[in-house]
PDB file of N, CA and C in Angstrom:
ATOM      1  N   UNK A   1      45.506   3.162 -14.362  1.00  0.00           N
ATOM      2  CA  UNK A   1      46.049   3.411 -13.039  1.00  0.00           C
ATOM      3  C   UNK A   1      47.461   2.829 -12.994  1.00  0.00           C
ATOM      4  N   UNK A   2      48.248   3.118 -12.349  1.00  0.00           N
ATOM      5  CA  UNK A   2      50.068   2.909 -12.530  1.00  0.00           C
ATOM      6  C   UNK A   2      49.701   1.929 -11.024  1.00  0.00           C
ATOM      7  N   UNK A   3      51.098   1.591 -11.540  1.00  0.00           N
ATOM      8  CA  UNK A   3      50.916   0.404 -10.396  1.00  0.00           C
ATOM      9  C   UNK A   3      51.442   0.545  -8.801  1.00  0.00           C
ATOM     10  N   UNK A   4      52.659   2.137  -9.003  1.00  0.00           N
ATOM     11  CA  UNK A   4      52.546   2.359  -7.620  1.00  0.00           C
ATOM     12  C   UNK A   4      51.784   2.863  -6.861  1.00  0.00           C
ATOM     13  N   UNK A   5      50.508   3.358  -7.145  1.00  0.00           N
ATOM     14  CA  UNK A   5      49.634   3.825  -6.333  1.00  0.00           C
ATOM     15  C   UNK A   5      48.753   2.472  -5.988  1.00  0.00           C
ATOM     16  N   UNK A   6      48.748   3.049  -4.578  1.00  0.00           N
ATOM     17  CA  UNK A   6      48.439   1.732  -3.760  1.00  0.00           C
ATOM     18  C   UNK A   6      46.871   1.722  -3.933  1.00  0.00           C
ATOM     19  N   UNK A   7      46.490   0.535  -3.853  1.00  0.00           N
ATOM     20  CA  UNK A   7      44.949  -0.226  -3.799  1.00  0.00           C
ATOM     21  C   UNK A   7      44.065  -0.475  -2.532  1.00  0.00           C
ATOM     22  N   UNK A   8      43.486   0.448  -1.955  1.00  0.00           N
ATOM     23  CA  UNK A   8      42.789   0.038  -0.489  1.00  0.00           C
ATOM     24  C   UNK A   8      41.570  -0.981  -0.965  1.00  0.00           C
ATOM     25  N   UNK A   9      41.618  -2.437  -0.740  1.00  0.00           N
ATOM     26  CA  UNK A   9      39.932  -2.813  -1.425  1.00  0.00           C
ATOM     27  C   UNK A   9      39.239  -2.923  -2.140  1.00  0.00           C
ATOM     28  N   UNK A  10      39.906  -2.625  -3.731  1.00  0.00           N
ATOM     29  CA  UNK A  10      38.999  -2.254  -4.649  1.00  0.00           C
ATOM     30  C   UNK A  10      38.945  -0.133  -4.602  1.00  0.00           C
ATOM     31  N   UNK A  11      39.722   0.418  -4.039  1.00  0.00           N
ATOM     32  CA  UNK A  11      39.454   1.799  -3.956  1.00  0.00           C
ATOM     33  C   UNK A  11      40.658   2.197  -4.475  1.00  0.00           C
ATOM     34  N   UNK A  12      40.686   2.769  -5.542  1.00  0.00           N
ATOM     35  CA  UNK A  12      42.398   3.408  -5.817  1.00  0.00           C
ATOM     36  C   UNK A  12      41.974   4.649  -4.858  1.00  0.00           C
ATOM     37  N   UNK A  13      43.708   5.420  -4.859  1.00  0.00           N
ATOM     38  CA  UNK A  13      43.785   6.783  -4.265  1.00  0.00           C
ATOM     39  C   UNK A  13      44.104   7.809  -4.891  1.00  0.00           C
ATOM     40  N   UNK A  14      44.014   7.312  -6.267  1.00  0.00           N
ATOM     41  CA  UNK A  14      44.747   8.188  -7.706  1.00  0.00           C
ATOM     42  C   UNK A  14      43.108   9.659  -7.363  1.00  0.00           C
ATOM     43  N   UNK A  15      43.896  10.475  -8.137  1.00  0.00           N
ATOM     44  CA  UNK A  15      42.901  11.545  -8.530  1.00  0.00           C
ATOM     45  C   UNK A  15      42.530  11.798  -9.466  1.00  0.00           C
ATOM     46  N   UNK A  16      42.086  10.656 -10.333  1.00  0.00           N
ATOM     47  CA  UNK A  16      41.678  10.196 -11.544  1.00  0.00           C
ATOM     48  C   UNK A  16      40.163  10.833 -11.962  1.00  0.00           C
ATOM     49  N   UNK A  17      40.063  11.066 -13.000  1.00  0.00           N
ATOM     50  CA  UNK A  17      38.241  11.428 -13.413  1.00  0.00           C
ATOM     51  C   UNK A  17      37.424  10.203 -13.227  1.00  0.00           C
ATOM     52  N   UNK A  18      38.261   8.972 -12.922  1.00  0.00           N
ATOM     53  CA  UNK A  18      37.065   7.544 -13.055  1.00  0.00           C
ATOM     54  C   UNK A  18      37.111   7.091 -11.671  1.00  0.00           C
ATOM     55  N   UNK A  19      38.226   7.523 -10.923  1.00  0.00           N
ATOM     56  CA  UNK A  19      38.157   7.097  -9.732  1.00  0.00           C
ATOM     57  C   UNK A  19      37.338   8.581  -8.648  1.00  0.00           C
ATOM     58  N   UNK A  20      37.477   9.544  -9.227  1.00  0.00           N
ATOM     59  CA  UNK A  20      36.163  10.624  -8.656  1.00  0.00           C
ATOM     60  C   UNK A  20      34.779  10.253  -9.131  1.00  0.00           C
ATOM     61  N   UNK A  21      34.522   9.612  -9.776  1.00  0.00           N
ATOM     62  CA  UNK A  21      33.372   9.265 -10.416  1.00  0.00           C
ATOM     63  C   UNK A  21      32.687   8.018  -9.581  1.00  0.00           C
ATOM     64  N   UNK A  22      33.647   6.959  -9.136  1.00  0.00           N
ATOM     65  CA  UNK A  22      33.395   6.188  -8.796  1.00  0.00           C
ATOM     66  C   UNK A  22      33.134   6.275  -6.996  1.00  0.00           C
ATOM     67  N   UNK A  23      33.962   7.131  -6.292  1.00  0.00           N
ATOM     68  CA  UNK A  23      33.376   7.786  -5.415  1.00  0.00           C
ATOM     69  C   UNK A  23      32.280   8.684  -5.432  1.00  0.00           C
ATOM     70  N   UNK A  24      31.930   9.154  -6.675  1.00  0.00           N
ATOM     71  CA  UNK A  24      30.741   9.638  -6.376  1.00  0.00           C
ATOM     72  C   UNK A  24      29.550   8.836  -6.085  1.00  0.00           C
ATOM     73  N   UNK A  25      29.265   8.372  -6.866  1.00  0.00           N
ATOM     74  CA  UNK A  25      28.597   6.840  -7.532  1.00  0.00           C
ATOM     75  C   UNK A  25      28.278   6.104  -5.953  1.00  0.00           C
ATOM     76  N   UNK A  26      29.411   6.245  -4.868  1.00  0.00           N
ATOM     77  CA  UNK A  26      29.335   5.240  -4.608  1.00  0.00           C
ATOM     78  C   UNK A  26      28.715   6.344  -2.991  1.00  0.00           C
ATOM     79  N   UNK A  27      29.153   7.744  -2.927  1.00  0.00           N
ATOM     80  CA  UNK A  27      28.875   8.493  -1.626  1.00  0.00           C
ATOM     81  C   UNK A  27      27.440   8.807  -2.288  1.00  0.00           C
ATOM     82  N   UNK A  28      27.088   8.929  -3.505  1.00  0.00           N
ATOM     83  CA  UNK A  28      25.370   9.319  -3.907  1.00  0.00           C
ATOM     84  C   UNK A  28      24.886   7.758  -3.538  1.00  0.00           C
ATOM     85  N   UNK A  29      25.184   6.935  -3.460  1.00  0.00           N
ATOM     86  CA  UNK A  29      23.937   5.503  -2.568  1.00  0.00           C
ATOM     87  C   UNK A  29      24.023   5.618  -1.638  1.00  0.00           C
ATOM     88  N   UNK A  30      25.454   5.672  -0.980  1.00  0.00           N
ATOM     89  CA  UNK A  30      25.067   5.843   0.496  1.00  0.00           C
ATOM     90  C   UNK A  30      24.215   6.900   1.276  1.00  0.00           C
ATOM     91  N   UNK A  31      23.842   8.346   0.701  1.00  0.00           N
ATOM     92  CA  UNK A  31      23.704   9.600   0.523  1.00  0.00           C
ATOM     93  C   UNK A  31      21.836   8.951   0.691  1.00  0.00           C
ATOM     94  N   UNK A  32      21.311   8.074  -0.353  1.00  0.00           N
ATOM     95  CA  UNK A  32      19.860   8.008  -0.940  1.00  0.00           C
ATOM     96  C   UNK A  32      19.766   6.921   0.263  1.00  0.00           C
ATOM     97  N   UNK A  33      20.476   5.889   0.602  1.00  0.00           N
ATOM     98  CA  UNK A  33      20.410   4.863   1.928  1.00  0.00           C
ATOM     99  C   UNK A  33      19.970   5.161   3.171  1.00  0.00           C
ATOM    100  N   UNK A  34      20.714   6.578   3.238  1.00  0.00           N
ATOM    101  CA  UNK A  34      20.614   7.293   4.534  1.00  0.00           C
ATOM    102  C   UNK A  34      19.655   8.079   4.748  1.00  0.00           C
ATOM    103  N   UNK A  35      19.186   8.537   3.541  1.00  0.00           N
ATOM    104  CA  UNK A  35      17.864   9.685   3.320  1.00  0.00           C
ATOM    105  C   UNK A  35      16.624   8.682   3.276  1.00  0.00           C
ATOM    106  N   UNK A  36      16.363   7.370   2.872  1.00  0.00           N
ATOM    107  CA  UNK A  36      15.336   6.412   2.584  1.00  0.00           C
ATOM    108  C   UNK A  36      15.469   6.148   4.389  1.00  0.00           C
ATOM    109  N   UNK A  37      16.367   5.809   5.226  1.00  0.00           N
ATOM    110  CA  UNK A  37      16.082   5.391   6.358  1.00  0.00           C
ATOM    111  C   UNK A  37      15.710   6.281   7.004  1.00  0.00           C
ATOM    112  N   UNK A  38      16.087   7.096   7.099  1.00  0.00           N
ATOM    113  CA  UNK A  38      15.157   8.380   7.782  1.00  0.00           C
ATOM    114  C   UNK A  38      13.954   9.007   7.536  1.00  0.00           C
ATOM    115  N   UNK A  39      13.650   8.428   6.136  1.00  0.00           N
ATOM    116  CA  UNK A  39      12.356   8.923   6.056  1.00  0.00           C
ATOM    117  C   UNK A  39      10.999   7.615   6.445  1.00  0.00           C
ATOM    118  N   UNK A  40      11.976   6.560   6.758  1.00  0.00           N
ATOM    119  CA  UNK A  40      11.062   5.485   6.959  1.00  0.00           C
ATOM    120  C   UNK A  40      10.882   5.342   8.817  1.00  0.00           C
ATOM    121  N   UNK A  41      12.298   6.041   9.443  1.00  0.00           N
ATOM    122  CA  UNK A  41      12.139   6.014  11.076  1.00  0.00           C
ATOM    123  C   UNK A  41      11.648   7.382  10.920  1.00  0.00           C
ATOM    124  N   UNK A  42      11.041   8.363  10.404  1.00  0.00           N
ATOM    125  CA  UNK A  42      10.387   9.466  10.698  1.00  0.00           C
ATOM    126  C   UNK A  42       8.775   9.354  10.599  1.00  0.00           C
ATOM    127  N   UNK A  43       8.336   8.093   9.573  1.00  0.00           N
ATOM    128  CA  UNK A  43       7.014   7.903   9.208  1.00  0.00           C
ATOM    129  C   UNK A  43       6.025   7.132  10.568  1.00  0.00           C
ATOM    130  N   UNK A  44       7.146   6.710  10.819  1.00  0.00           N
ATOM    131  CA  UNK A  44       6.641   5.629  12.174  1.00  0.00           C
ATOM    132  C   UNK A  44       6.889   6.651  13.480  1.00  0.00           C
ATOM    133  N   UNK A  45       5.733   6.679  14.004  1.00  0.00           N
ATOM    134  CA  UNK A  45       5.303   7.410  15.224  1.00  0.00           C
ATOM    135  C   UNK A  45       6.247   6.160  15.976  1.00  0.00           C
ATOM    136  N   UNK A  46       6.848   6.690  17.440  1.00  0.00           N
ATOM    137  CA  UNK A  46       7.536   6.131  18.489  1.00  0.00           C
ATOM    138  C   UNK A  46       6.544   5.454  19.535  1.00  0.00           C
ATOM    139  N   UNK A  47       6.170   4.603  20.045  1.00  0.00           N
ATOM    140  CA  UNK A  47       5.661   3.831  20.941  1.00  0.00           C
ATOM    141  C   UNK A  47       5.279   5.152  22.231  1.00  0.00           C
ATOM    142  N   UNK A  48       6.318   5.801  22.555  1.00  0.00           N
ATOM    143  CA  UNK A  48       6.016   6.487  23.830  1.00  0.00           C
ATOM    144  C   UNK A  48       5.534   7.960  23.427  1.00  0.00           C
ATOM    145  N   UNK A  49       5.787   8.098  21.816  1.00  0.00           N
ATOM    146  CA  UNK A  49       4.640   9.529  21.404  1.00  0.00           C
ATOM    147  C   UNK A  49       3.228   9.032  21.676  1.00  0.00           C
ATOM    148  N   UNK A  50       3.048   7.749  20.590  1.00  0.00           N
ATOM    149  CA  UNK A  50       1.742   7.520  20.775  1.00  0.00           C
ATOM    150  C   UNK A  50       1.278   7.253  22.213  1.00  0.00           C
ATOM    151  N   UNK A  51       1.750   6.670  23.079  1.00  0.00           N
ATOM    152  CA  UNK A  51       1.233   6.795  24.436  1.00  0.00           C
ATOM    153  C   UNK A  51       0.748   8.091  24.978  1.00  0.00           C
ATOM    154  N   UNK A  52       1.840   9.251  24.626  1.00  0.00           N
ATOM    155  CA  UNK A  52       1.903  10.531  25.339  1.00  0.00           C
ATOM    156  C   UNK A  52       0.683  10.896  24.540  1.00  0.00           C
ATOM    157  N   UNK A  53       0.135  11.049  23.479  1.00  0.00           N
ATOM    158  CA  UNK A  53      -1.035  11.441  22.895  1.00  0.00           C
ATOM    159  C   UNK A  53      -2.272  11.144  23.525  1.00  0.00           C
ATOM    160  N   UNK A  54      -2.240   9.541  23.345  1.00  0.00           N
ATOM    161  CA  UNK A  54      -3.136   8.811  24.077  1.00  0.00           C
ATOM    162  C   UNK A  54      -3.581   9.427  25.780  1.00  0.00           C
ATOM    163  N   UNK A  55      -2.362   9.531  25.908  1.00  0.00           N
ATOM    164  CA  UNK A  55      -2.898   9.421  27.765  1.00  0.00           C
ATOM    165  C   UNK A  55      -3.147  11.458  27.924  1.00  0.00           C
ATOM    166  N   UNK A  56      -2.929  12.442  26.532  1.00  0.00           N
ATOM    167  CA  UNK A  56      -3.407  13.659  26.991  1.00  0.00           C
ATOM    168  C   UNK A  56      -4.863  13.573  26.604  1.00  0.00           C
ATOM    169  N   UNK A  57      -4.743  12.348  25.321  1.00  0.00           N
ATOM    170  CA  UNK A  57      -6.831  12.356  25.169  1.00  0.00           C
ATOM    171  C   UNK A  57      -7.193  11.920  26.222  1.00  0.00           C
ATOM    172  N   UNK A  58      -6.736  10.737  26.888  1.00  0.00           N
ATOM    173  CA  UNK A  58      -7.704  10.495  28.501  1.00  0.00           C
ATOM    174  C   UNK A  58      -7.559  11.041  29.485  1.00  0.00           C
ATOM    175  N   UNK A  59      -6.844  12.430  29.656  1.00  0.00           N
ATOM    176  CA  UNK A  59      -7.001  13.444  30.519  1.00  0.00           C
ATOM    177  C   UNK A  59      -7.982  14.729  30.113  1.00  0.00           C
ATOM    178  N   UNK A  60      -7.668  14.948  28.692  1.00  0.00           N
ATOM    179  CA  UNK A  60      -8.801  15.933  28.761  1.00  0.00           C
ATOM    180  C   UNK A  60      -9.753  15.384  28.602  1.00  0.00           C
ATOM    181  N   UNK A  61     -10.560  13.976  28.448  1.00  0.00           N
ATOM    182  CA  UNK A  61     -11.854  13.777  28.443  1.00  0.00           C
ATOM    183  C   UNK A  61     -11.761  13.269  30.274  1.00  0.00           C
ATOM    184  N   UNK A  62     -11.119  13.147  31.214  1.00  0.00           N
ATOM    185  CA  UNK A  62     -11.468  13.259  32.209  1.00  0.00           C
ATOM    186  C   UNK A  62     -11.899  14.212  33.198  1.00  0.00           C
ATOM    187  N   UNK A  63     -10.780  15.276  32.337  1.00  0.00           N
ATOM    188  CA  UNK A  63     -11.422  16.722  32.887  1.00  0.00           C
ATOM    189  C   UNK A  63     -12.314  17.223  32.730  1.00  0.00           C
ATOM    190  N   UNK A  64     -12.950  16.674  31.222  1.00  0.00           N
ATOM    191  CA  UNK A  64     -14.465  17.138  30.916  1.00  0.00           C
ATOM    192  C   UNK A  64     -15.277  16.406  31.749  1.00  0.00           C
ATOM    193  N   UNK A  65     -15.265  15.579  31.844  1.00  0.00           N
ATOM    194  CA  UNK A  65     -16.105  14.987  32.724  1.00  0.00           C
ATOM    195  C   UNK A  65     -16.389  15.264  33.616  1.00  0.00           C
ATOM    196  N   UNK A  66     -15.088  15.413  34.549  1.00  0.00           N
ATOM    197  CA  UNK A  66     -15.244  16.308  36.346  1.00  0.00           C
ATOM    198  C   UNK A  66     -15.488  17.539  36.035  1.00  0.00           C
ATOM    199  N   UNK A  67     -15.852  18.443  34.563  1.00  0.00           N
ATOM    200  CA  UNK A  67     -16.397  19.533  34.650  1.00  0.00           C
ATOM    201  C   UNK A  67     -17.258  19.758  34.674  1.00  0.00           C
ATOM    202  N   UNK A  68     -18.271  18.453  33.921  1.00  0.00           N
ATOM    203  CA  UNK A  68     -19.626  18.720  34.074  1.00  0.00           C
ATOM    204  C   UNK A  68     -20.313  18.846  35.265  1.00  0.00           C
ATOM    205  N   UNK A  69     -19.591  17.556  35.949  1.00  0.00           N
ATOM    206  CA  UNK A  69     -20.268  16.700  36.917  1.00  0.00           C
ATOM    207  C   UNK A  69     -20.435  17.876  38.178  1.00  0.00           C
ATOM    208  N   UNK A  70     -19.219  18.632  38.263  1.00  0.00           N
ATOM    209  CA  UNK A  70     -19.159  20.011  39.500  1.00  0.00           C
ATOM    210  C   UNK A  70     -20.170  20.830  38.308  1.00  0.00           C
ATOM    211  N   UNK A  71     -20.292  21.071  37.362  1.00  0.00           N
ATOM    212  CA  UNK A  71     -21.205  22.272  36.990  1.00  0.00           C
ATOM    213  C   UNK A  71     -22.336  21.563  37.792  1.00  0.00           C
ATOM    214  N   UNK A  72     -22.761  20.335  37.525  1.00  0.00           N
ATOM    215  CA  UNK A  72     -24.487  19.776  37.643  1.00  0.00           C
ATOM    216  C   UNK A  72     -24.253  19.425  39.145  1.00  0.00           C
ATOM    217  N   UNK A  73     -23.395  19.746  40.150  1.00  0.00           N
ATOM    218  CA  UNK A  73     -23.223  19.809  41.295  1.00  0.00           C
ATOM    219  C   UNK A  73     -24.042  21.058  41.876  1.00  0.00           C
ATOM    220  N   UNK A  74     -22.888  22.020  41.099  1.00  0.00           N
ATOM    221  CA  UNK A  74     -23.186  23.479  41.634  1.00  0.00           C
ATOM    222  C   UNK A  74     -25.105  23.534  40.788  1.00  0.00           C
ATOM    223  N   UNK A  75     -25.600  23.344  40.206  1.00  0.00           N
ATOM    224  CA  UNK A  75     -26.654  23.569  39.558  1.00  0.00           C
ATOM    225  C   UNK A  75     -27.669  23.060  40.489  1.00  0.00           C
ATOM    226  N   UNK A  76     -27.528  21.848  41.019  1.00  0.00           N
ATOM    227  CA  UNK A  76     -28.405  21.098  41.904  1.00  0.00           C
ATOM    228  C   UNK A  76     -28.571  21.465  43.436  1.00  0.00           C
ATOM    229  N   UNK A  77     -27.396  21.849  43.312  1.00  0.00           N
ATOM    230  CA  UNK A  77     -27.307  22.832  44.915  1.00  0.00           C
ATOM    231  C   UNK A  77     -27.903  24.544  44.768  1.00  0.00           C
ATOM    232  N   UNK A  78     -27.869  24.709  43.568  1.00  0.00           N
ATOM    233  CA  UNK A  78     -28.627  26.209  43.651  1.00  0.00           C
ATOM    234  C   UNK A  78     -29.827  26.004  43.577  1.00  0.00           C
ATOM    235  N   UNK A  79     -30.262  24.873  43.018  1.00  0.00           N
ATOM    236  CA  UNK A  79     -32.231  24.755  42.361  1.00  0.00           C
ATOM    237  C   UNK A  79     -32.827  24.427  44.031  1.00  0.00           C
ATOM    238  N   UNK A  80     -31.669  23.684  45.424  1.00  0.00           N
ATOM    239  CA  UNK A  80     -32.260  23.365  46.195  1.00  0.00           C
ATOM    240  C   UNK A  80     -32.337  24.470  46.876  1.00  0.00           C
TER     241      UNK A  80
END
């Protein structure tokens, strides 16, 4: 690398085969970083899904319930 091309950090700005390489190198971890965290906040159900699940199972088993209970309503009122 020549010495007037300037140095950001450890990052030359040359358009070098070692300095494309080394951006690669370095956008493929960040690339696998970003893909590993998302697949780890996608595995984990959200607090207010699992609620919303939860509270449609204790509606449809409430509705079953008040369905029986009016069937064996209406049933008891016809046998009388």
């Amino acid at each position: 690398m020549s010495n007037h091309t300037p140095n950001f950090n450890g990052f030359p700005t040359d358009n070098s085969s070692s300095t494309n390489l080394k951006y690669d190198l370095i956008a493929s971890k960040f690339m696998t970083g970003v893909d590993n965290h998302n697949k780890r906040k996608a595995s984990t159900l959200p607090i207010g899904a699992s609620l919303g699940i939860f509270g449609v199972i204790i509606k449809i088993v409430i509705s079953f319930v008040v369905l029986i209970g009016l069937a064996l309503h209406w049933i008891l009122k016809k046998k009388q």
